[in-house]
N, C-alpha and C. Protein backbone atom coordinates (compact mmCIF):
# COMPACT_ATOMS: atom_id res chain seq x y z
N UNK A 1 179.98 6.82 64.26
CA UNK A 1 181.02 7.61 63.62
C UNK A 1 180.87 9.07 64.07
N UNK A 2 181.76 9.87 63.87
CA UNK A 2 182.06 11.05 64.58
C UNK A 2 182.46 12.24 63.49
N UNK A 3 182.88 13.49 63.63
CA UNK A 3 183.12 13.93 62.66
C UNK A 3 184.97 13.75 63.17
N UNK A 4 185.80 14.31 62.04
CA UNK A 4 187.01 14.00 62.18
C UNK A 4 187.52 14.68 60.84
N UNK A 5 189.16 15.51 61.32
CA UNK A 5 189.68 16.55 60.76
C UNK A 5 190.91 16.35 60.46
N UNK A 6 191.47 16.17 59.41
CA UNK A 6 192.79 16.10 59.23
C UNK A 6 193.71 17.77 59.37
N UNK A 7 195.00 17.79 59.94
CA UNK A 7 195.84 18.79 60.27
C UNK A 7 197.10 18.25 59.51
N UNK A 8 197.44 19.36 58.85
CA UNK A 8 199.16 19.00 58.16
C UNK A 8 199.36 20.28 58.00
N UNK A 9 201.27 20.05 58.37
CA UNK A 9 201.74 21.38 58.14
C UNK A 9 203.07 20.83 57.83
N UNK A 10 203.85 21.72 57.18
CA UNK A 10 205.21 21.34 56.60
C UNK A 10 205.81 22.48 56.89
N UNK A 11 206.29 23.87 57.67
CA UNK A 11 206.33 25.01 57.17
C UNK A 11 206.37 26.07 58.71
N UNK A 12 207.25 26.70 58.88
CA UNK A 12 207.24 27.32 60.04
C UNK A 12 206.90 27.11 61.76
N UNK A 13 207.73 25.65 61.86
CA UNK A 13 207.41 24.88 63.14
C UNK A 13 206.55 23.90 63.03
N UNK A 14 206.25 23.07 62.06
CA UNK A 14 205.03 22.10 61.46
C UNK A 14 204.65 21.88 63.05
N UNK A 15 204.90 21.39 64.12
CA UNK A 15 204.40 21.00 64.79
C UNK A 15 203.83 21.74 66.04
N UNK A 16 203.88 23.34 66.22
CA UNK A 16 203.64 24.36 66.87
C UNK A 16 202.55 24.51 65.68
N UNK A 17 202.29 24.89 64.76
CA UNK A 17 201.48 25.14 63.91
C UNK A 17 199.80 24.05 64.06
N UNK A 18 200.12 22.50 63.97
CA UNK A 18 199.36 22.19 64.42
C UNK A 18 198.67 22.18 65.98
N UNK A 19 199.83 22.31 66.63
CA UNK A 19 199.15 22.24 68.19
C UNK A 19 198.09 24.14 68.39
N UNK A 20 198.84 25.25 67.49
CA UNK A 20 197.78 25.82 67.32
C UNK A 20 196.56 25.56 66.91
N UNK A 21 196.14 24.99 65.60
CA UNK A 21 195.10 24.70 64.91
C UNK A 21 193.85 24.04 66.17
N UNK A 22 194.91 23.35 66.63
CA UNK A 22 194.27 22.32 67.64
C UNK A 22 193.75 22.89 68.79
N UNK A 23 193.94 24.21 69.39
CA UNK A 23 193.49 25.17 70.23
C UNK A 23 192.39 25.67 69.77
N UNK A 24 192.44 26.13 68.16
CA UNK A 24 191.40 26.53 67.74
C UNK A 24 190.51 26.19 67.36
N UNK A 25 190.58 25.11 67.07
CA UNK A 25 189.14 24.34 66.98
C UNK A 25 188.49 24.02 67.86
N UNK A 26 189.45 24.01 68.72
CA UNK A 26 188.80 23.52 70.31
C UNK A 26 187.86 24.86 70.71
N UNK A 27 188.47 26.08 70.48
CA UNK A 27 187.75 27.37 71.09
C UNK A 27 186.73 27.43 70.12
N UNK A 28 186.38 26.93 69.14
CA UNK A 28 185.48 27.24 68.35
C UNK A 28 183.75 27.05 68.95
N UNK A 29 182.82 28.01 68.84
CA UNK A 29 181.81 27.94 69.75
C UNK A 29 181.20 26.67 69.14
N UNK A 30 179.80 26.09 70.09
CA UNK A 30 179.31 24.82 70.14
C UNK A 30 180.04 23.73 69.59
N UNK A 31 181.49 23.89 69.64
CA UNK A 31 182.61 22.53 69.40
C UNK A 31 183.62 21.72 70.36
N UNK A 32 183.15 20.54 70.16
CA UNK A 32 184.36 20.45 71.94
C UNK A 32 185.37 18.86 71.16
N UNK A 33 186.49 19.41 71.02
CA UNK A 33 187.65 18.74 70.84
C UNK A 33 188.01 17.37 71.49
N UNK A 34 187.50 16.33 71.05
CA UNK A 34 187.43 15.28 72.15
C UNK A 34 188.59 14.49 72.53
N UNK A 35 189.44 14.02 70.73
CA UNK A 35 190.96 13.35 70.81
C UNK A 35 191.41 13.83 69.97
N UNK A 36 192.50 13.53 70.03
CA UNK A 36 193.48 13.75 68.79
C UNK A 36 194.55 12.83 68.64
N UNK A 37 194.97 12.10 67.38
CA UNK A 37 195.77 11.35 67.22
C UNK A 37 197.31 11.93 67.61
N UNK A 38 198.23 10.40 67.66
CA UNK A 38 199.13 11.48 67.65
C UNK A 38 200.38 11.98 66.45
N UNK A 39 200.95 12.56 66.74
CA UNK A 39 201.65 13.06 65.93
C UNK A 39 202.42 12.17 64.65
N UNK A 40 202.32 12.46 63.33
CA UNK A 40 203.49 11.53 62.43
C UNK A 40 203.86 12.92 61.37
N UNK A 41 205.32 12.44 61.50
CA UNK A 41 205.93 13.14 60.37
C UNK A 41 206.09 12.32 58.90
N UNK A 42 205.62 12.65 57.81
CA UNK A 42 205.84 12.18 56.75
C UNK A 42 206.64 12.53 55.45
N UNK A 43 207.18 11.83 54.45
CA UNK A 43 207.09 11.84 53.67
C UNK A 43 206.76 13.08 52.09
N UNK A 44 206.49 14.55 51.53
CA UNK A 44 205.56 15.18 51.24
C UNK A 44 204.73 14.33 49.91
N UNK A 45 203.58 14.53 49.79
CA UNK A 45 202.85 13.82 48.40
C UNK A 45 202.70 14.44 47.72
N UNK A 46 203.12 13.92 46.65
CA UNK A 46 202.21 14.27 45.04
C UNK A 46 203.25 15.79 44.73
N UNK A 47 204.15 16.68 45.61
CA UNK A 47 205.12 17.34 45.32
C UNK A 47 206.43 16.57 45.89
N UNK A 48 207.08 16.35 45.82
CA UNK A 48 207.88 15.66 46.53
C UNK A 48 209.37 16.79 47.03
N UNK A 49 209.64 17.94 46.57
CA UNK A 49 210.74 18.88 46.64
C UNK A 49 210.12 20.01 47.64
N UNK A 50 210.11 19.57 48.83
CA UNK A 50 209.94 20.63 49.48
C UNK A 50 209.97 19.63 51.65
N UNK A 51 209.38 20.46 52.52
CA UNK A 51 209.47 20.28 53.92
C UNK A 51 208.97 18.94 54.35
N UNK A 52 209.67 18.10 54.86
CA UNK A 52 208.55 16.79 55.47
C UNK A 52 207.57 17.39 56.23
N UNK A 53 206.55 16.91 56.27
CA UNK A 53 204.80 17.40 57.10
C UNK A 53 204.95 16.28 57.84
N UNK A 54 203.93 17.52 58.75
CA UNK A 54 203.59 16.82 60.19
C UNK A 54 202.14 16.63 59.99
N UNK A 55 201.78 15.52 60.64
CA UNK A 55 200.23 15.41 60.06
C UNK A 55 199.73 14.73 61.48
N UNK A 56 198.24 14.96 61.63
CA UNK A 56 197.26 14.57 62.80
C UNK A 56 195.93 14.48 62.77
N UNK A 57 195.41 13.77 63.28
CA UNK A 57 193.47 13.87 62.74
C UNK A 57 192.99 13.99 64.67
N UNK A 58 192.14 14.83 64.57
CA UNK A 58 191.37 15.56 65.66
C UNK A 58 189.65 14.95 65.31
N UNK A 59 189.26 14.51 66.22
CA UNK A 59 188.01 14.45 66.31
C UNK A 59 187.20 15.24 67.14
N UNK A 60 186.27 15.66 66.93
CA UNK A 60 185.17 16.45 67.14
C UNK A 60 183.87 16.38 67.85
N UNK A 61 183.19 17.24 68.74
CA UNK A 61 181.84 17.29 68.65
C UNK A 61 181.38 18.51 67.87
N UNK A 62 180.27 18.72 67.45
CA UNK A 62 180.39 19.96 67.54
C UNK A 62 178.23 20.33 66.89
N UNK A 63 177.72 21.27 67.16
CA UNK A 63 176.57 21.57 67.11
C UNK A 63 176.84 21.89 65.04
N UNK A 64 177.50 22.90 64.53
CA UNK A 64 177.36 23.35 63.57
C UNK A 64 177.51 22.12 62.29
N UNK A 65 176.67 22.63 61.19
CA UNK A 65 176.33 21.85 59.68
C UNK A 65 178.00 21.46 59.35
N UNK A 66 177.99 21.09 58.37
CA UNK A 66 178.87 20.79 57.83
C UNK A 66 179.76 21.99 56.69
N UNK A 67 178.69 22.78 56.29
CA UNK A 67 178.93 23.97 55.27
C UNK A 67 179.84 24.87 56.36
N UNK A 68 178.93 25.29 57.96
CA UNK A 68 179.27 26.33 58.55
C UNK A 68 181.17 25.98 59.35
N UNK A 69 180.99 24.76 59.68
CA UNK A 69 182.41 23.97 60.13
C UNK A 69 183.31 24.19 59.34
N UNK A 70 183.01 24.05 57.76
CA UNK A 70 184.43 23.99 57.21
C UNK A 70 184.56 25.67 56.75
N UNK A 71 183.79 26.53 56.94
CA UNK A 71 184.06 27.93 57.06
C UNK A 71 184.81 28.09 58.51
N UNK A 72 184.46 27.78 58.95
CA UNK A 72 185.27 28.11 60.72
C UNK A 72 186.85 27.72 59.94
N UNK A 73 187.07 26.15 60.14
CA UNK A 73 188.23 25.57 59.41
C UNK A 73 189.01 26.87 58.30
N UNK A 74 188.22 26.88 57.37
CA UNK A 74 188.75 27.71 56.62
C UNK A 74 189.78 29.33 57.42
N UNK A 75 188.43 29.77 57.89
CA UNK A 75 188.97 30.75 58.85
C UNK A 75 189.97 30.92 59.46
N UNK A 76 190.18 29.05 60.25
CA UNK A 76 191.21 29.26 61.13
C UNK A 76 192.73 29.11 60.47
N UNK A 77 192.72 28.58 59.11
CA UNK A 77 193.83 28.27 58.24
C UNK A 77 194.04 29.68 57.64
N UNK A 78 192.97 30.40 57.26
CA UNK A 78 193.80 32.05 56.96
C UNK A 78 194.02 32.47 58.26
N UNK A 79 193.61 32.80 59.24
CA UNK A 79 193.81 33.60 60.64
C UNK A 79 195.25 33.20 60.74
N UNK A 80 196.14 31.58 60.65
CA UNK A 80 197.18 31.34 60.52
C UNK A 80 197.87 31.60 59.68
N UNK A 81 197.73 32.24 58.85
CA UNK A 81 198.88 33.09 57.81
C UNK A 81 198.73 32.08 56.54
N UNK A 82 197.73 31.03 55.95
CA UNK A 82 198.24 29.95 54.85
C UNK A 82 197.74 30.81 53.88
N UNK A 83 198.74 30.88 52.78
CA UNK A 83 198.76 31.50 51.83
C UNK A 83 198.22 29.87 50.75
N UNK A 84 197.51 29.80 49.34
CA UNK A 84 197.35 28.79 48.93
C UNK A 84 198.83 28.86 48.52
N UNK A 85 199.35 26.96 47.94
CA UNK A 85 200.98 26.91 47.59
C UNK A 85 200.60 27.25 45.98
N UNK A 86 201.61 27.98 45.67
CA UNK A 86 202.32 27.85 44.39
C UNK A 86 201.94 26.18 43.20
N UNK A 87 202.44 25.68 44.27
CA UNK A 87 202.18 24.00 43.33
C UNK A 87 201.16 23.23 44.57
N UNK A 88 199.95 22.50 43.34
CA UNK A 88 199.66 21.51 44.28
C UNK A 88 200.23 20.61 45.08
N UNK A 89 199.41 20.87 46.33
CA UNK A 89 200.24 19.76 47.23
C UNK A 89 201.48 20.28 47.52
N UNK A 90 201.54 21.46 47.67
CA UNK A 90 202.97 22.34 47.80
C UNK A 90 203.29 22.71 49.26
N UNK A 91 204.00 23.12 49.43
CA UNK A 91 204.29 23.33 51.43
C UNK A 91 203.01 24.57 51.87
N UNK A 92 202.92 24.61 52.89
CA UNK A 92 201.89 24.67 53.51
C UNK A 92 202.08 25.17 55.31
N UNK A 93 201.13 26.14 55.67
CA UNK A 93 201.24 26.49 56.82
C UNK A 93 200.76 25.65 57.81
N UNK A 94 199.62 25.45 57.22
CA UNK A 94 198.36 24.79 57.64
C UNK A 94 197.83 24.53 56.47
N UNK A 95 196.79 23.50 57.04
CA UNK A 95 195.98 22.56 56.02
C UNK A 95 194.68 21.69 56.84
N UNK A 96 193.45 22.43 56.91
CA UNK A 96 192.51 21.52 57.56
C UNK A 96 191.79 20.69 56.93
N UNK A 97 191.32 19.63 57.06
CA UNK A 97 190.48 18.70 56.29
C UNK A 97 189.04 18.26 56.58
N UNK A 98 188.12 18.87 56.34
CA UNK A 98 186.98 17.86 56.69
C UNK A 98 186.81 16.59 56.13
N UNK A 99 187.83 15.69 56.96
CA UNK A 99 187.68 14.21 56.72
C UNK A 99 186.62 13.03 56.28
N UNK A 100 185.69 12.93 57.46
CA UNK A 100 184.49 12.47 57.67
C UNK A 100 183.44 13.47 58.63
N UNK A 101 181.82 13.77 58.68
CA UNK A 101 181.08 14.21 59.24
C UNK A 101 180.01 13.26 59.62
N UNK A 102 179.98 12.38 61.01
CA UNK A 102 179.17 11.38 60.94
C UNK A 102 179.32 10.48 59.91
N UNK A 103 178.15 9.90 59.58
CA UNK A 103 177.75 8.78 58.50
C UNK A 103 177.77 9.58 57.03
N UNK A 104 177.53 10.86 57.07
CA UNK A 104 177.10 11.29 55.75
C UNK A 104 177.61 11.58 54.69
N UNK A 105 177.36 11.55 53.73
CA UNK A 105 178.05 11.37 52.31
C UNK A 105 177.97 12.47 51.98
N UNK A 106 178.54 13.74 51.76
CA UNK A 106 178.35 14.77 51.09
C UNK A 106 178.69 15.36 50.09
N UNK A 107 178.32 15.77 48.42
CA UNK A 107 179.05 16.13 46.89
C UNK A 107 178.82 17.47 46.69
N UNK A 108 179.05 18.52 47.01
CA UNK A 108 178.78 19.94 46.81
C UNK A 108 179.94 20.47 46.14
N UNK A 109 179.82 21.93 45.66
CA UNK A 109 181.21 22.57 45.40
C UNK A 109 181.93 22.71 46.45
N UNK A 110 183.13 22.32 46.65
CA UNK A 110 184.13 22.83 47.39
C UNK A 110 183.95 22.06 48.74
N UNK A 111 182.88 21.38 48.92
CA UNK A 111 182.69 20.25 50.16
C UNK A 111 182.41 18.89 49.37
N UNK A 112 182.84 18.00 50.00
CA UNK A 112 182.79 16.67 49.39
C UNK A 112 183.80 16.26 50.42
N UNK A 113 182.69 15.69 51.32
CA UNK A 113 182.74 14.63 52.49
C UNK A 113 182.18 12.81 52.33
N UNK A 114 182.85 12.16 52.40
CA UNK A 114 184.07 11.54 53.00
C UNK A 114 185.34 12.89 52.46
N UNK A 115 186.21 13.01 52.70
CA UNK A 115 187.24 13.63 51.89
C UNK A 115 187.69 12.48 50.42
N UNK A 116 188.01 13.02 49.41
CA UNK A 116 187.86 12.05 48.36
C UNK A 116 188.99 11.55 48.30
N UNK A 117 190.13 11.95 48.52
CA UNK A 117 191.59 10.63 48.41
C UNK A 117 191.76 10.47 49.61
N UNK A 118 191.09 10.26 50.52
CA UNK A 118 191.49 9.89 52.41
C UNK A 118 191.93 8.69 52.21
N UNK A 119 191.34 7.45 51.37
CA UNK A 119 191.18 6.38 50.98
C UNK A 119 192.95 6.23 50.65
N UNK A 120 193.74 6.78 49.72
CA UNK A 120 194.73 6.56 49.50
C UNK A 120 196.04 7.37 49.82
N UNK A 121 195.58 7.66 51.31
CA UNK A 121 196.65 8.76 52.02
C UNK A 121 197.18 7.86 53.00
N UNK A 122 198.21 7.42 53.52
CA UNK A 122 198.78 6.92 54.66
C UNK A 122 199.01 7.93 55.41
N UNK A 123 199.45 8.84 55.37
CA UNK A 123 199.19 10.40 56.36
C UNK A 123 197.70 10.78 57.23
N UNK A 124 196.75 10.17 56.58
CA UNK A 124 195.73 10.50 56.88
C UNK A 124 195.13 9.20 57.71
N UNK A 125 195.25 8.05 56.86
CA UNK A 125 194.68 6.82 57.46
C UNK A 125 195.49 6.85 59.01
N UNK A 126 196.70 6.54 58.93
CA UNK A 126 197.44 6.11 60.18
C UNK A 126 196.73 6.86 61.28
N UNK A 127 197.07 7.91 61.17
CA UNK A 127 196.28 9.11 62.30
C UNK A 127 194.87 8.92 62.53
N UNK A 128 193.92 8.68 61.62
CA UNK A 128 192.44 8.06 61.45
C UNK A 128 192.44 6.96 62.51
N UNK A 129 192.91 5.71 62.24
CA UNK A 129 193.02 4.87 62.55
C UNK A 129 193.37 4.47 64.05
N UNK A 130 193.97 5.06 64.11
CA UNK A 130 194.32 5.14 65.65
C UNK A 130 193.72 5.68 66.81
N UNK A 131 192.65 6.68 66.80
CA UNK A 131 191.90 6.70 67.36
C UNK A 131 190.35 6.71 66.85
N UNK A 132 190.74 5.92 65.59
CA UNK A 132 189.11 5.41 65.13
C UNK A 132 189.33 3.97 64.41
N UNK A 133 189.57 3.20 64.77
CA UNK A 133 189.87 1.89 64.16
C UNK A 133 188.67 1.33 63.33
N UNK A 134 187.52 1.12 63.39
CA UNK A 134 186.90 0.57 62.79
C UNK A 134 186.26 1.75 62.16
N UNK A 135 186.58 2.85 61.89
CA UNK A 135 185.70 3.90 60.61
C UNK A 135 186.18 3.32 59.50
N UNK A 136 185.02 3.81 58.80
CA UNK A 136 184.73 3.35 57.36
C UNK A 136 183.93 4.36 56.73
N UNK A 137 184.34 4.04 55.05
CA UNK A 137 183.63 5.08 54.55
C UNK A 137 181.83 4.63 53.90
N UNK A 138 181.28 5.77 54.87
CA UNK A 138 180.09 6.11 54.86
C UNK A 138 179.25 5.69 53.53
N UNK A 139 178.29 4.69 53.90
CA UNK A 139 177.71 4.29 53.31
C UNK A 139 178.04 3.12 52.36
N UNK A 140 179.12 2.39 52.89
CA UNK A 140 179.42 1.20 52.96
C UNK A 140 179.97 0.11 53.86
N UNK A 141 180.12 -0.72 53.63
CA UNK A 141 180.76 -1.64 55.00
C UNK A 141 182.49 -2.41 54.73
N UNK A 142 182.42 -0.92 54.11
CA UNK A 142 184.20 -1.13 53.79
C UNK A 142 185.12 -0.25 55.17
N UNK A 143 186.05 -0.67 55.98
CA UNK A 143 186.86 0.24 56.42
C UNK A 143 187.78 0.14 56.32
N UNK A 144 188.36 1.59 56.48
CA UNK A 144 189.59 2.21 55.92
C UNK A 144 190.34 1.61 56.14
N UNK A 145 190.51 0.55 57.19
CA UNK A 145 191.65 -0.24 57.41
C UNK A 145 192.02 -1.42 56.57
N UNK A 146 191.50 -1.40 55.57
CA UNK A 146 191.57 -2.19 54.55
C UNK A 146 192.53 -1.61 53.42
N UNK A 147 192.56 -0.49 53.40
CA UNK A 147 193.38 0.11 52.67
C UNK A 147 194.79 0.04 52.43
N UNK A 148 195.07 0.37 54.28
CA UNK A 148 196.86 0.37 54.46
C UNK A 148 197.85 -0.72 53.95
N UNK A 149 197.24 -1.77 53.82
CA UNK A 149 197.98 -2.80 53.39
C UNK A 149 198.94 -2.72 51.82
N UNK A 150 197.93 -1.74 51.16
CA UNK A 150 198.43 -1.80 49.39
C UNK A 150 198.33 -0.30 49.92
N UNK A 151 198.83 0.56 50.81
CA UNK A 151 199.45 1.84 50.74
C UNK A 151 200.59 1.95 51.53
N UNK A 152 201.01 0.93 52.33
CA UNK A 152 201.95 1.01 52.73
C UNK A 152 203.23 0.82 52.25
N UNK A 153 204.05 2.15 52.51
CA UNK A 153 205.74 1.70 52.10
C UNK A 153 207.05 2.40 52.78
N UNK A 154 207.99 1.70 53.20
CA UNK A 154 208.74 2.07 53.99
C UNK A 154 209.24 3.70 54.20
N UNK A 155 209.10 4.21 55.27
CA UNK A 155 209.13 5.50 55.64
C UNK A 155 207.93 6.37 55.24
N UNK A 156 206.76 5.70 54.82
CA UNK A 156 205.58 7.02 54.34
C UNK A 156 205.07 7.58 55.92
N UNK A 157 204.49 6.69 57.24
CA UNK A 157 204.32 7.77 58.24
C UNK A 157 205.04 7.26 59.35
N UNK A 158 206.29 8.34 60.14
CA UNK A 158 206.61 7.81 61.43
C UNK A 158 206.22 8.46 62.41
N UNK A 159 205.96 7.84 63.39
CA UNK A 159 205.47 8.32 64.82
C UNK A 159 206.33 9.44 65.33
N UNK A 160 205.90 10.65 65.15
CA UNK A 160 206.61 11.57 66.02
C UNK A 160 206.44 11.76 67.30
N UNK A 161 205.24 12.01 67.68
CA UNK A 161 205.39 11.75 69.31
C UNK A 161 203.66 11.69 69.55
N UNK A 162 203.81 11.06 70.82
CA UNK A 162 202.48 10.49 71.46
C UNK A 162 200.84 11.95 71.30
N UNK A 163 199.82 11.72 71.29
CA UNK A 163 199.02 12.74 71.33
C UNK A 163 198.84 13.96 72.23
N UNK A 164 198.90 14.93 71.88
CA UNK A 164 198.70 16.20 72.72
C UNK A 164 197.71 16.25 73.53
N UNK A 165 196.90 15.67 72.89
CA UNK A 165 195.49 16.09 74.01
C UNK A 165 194.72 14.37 73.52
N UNK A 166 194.07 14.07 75.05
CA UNK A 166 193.82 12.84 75.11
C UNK A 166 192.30 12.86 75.92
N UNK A 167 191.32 12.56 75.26
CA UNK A 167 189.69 12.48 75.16
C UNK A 167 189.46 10.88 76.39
């Protein structure tokens, strides 16, 4: 297993927005950008009155912890102008995710890796899935692909277009 990043944006070119993000992580020192899924436009969750999102999961190498990564992440989502939304789950400039980090299970403030509803996101799985088919969450011998079946429903993710960058 690998580490791996969810990208969503709903909000000022959703899909220029991620292909930024996706530069920047790449420039990020001791990190090298290996794939990236490709593109789906969805559905929005859990707000439903606002921009369809574009969503993508990027996988990773990268030397730095897990604490120091999702500060970079963080970084690169203010450097992009994301203001937090108004309402949860509200539109959005950007949105990075530390998905999965390797095998490891992590419960801290404000980190908590696996990501904790990855499990019941079709935005997230589809993109996962596709260039990680058999991940699973860490520290069991369950994978995620077990999920989609009782999350799937007509129109939650369509293929917008093939991957930007190909590992």
């Amino acid at each position: 297993m690998s580490i791996f990043i969810g990208l969503s944006s709903n909000l000022d070119d959703p899909r220029a927005q991620i292909l930024k993000a996706l530069e920047r992580i790449a420039a990020l020192p001791r990190t090298r950008l290996a794939r990236c899924s490709s593109l789906y436009r969805t559905s929005p969750w859990g707000y439903a009155d606002q921009p369809i999102f574009w969503n993508a999961v990027a996988q990773i190498e990268t030397q730095d912890e897990p604490r120091p990564l999702l500060e970079s992440l963080t970084r690169i989502e203010r450097d992009m102008g994301r203001a937090r939304p108004a309402a949860r789950w509200g539109p959005r400039r950007i949105d990075l995710d530390l998905l999965l980090y390797h095998a490891r299970r992590i419960d801290e403030p404000d980190l908590v890796v696996p990501h904790p509803r990855m499990g019941e996101r079709v935005f997230v799985l589809l993109p996962l899935l596709e260039i990680a088919p058999n991940a699973g969450e860490p520290g069991t011998a369950r994978p995620y692909a077990l999920c989609l079946p009782r999350l799937r429903r007509p129109g939650d993710a369509i293929l917008a277009e093939p991957p930007p960058i190909r590992g």
